[in-house]
N, C-alpha and C. Protein backbone atom coordinates (compact mmCIF):
# COMPACT_ATOMS: atom_id res chain seq x y z
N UNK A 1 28.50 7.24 1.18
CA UNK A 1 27.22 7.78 0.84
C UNK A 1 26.36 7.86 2.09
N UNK A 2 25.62 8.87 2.25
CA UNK A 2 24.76 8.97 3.02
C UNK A 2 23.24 9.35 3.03
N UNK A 3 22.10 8.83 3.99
CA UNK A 3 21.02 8.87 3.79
C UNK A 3 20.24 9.10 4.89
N UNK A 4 18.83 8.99 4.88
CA UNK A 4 18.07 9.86 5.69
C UNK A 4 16.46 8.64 5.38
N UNK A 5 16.34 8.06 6.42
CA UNK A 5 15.00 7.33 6.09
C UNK A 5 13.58 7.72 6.83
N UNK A 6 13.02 7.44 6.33
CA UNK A 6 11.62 8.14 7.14
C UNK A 6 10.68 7.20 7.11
N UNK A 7 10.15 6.59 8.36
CA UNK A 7 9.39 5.87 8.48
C UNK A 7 8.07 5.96 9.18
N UNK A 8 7.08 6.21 8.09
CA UNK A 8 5.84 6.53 7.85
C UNK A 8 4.80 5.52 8.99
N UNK A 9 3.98 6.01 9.29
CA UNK A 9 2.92 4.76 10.36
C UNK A 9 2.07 4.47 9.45
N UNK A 10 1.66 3.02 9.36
CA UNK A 10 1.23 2.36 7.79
C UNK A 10 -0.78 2.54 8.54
N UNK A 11 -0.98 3.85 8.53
CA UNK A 11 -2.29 3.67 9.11
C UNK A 11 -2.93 4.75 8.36
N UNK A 12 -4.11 5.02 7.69
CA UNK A 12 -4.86 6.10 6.87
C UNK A 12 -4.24 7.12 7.17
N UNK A 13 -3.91 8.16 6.05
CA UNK A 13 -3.90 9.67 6.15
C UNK A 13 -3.46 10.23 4.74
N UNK A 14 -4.49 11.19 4.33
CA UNK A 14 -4.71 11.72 3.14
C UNK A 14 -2.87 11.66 2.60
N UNK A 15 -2.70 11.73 1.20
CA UNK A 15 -1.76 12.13 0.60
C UNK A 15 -0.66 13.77 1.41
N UNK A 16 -1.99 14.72 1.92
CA UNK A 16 -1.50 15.86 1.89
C UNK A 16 -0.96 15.74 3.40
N UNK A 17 -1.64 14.86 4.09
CA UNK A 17 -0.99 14.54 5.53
C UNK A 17 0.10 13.79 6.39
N UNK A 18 0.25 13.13 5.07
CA UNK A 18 1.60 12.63 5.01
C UNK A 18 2.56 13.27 4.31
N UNK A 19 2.25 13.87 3.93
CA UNK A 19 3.27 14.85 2.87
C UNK A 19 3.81 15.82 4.16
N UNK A 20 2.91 16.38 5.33
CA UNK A 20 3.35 17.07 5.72
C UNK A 20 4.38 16.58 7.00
N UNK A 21 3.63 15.34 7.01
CA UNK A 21 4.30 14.43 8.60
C UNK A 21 5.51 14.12 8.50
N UNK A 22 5.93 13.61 6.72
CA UNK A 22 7.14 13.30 6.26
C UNK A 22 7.76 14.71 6.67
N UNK A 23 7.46 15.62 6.17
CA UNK A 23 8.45 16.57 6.07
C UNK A 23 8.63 17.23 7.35
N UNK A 24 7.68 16.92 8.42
CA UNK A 24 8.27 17.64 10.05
C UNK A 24 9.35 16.17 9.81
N UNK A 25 9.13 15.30 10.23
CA UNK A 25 10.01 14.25 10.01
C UNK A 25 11.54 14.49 9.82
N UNK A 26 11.52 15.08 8.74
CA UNK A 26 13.02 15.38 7.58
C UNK A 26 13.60 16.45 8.61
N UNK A 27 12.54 17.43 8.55
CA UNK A 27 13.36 19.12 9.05
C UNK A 27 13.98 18.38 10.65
N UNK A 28 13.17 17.91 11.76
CA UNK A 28 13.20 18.21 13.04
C UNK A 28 14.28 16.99 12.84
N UNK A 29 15.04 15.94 12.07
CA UNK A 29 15.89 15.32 11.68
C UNK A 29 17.45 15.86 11.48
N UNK A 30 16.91 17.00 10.74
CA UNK A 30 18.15 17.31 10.01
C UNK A 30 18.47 18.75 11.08
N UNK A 31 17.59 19.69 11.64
CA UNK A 31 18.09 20.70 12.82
C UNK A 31 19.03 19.74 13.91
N UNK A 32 18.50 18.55 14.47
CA UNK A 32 18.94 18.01 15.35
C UNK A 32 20.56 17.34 14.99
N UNK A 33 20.37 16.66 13.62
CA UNK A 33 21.60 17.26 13.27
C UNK A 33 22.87 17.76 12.99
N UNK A 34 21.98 19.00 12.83
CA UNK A 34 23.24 19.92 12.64
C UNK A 34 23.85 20.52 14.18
N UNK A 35 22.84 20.17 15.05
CA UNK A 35 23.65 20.31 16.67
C UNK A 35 24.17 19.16 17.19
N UNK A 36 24.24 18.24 16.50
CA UNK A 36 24.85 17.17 16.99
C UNK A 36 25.45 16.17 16.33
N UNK A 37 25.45 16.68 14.70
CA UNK A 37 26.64 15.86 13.96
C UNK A 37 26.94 16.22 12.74
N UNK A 38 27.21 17.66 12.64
CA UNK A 38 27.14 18.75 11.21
C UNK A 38 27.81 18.31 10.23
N UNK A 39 29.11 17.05 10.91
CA UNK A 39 29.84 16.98 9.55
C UNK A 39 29.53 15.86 8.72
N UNK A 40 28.21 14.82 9.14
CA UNK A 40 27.73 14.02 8.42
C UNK A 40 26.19 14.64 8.25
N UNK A 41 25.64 16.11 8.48
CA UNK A 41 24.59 16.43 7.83
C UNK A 41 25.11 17.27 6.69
N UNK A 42 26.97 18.45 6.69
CA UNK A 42 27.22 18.41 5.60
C UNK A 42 27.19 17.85 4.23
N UNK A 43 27.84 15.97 4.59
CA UNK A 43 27.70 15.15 3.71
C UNK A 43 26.88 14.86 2.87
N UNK A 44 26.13 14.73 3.67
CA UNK A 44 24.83 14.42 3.33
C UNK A 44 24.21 15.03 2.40
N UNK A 45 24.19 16.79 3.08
CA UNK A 45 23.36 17.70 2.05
C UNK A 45 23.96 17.73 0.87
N UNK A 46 25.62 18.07 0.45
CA UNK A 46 26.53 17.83 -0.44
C UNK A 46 26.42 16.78 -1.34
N UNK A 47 25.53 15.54 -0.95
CA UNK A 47 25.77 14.14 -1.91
C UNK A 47 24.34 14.55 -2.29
N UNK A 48 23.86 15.56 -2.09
CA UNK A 48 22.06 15.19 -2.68
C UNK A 48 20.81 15.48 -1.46
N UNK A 49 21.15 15.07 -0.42
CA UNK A 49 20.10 14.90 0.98
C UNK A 49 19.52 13.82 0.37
N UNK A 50 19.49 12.33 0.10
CA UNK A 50 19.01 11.21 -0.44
C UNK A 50 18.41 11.20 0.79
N UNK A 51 16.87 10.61 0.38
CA UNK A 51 15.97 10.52 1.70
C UNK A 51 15.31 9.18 0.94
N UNK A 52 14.51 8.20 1.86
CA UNK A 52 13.93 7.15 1.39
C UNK A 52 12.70 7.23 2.38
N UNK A 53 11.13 6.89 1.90
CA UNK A 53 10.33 7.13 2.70
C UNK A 53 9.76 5.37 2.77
N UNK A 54 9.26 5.04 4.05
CA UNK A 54 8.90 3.44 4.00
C UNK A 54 7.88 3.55 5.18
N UNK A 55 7.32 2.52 5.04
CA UNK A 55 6.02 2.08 6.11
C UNK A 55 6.17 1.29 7.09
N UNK A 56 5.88 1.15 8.24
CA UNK A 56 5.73 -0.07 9.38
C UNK A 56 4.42 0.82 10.35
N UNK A 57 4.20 -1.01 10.82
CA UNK A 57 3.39 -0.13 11.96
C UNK A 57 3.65 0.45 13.10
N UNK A 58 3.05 1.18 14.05
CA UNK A 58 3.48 1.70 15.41
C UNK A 58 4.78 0.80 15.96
N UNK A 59 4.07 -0.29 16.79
CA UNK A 59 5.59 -0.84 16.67
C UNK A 59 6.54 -1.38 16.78
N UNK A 60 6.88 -1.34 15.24
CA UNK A 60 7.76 -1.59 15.08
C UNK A 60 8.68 -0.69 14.98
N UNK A 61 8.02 0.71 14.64
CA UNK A 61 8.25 2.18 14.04
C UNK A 61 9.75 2.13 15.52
N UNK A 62 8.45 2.08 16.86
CA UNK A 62 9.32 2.72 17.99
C UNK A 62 10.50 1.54 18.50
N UNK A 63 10.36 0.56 18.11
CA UNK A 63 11.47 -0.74 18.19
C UNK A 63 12.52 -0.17 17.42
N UNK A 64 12.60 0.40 15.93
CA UNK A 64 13.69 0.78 15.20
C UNK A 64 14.31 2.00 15.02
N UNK A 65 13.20 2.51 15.97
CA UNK A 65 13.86 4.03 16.45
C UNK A 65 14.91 3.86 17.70
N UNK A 66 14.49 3.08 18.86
CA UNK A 66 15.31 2.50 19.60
C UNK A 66 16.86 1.77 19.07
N UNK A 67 16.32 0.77 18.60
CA UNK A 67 17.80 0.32 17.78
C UNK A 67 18.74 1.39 17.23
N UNK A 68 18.09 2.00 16.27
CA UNK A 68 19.03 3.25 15.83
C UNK A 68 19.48 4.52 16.98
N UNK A 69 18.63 5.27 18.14
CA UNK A 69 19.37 5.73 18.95
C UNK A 69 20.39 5.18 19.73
N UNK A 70 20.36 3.89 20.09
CA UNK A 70 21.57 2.61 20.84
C UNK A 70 23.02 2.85 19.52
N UNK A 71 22.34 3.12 18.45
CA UNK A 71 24.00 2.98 17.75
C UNK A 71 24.44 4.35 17.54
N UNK A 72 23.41 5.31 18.38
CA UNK A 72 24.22 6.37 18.17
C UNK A 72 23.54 7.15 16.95
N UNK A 73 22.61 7.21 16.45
CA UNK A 73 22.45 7.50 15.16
C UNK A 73 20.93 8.69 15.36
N UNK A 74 21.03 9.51 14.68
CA UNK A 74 19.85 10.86 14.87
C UNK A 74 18.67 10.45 14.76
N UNK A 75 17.29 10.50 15.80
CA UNK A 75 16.06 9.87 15.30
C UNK A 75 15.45 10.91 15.37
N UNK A 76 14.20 11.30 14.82
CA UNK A 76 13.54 12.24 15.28
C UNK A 76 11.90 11.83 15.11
N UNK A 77 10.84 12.14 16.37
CA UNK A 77 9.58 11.55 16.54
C UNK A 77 8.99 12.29 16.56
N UNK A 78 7.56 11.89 15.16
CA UNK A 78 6.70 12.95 14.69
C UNK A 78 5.40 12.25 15.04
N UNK A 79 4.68 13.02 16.58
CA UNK A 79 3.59 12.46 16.35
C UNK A 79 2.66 14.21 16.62
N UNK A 80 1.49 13.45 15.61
CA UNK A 80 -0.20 14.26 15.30
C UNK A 80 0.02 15.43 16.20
N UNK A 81 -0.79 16.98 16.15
CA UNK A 81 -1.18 17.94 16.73
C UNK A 81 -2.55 17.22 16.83
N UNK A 82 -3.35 16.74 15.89
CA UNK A 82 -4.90 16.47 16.03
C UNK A 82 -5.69 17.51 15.82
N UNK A 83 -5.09 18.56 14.95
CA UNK A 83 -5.54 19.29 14.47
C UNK A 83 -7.09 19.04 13.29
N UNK A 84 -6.20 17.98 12.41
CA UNK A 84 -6.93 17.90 11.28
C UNK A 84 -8.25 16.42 11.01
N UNK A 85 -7.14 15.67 10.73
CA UNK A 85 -7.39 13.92 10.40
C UNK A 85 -7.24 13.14 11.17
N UNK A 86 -5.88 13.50 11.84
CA UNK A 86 -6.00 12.12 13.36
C UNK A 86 -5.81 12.54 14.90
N UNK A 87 -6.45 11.92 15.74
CA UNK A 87 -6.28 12.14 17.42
C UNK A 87 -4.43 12.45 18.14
N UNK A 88 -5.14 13.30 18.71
CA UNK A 88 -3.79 14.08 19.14
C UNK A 88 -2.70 13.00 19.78
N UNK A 89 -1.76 13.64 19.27
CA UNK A 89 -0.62 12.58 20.11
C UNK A 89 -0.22 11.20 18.87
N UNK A 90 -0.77 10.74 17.62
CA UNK A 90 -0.99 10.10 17.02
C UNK A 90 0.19 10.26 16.59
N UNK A 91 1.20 9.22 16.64
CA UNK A 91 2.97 8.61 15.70
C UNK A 91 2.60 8.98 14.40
N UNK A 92 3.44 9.50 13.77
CA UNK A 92 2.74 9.49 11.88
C UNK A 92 4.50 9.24 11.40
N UNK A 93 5.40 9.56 12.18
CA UNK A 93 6.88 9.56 11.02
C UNK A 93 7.87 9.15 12.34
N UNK A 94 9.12 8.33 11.54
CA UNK A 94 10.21 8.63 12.87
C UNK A 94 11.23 8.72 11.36
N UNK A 95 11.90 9.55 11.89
CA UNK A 95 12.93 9.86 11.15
C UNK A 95 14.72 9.40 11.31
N UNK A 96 15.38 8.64 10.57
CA UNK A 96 16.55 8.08 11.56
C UNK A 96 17.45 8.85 10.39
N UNK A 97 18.59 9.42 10.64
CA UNK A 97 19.51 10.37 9.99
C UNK A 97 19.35 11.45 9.99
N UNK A 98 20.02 11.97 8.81
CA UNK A 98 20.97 11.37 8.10
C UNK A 98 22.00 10.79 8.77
N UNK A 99 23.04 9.45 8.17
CA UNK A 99 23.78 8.75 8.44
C UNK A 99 24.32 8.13 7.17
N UNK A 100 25.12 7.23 7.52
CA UNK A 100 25.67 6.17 6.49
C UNK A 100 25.33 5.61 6.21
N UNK A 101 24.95 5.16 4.83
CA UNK A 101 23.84 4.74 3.86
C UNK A 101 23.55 3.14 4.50
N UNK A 102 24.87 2.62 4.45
CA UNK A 102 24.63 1.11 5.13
C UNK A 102 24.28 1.33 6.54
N UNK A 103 24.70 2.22 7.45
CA UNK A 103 23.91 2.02 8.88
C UNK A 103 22.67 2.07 8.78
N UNK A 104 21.98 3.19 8.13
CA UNK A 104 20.79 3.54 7.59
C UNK A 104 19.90 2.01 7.51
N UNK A 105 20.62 1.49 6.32
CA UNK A 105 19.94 0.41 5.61
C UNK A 105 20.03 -0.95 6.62
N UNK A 106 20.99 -1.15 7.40
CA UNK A 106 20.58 -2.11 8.61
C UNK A 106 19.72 -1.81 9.41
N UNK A 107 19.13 -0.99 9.71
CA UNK A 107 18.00 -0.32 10.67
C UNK A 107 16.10 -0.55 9.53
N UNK A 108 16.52 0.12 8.84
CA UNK A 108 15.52 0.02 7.96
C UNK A 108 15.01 -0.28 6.37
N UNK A 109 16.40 -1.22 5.92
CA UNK A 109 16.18 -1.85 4.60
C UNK A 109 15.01 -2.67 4.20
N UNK A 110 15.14 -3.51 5.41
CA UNK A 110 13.85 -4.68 5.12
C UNK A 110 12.01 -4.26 4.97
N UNK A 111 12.26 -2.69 5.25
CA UNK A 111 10.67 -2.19 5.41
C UNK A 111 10.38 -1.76 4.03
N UNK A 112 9.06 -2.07 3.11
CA UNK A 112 8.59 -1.49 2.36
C UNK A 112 8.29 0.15 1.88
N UNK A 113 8.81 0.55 0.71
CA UNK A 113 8.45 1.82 0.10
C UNK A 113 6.87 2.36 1.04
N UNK A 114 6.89 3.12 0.74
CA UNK A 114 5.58 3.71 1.56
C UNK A 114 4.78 4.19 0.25
């Protein structure tokens, strides 16, 4: 089984701004990928695209993004335009997968639902 976690920065931002941070998150996750590991983003999409969204702060965010690029595993880093709600340059998502549900879950089981 495979999965896709997204880890949210546990700091204010409307419902609709995280909705969108998650989802650069997911996409710039899953392009990267498909150029660099199509036959477990096949899987993936095939079992569902199971995604899990969770909270930490800054970071820890960039500590477990680290860990997970060292094993080899797809991260992808979503920070602010500063367009709207927060100052430019602002972390809002890191995205680690898709991967194998248990690699996944050693990287980021222990963090709370978002």
């Amino acid at each position: 089984m495979y999965k896709m976690a997204i880890i949210t920065n546990d700091i204010e931002m409307s419902c609709g701004k995280l909705a969108a941070q998650t989802a650069h998150a997911a996409v710039e996750a899953a392009l990267i990928s498909y150029k660099k590991k199509r036959r477990i983003l096949k899987k993936w999409r095939a079992e569902g695209a199971k995604k899990v969204v969770v909270k930490a702060k800054e970071k820890e965010m960039l500590e477990l993004e680290e860990k997970a690029r060292e094993k080899g595993m797809v991260t992808a880093i979503i920070r602010d335009a500063g367009l709207t709600e927060l100052q430019p340059g602002t972390l809002t998502a890191i995205a680690i997968g898709p991967d194998e549900e248990e690699k996944v879950d050693e990287i980021t089981g222990h963090l709370p639902l978002r």
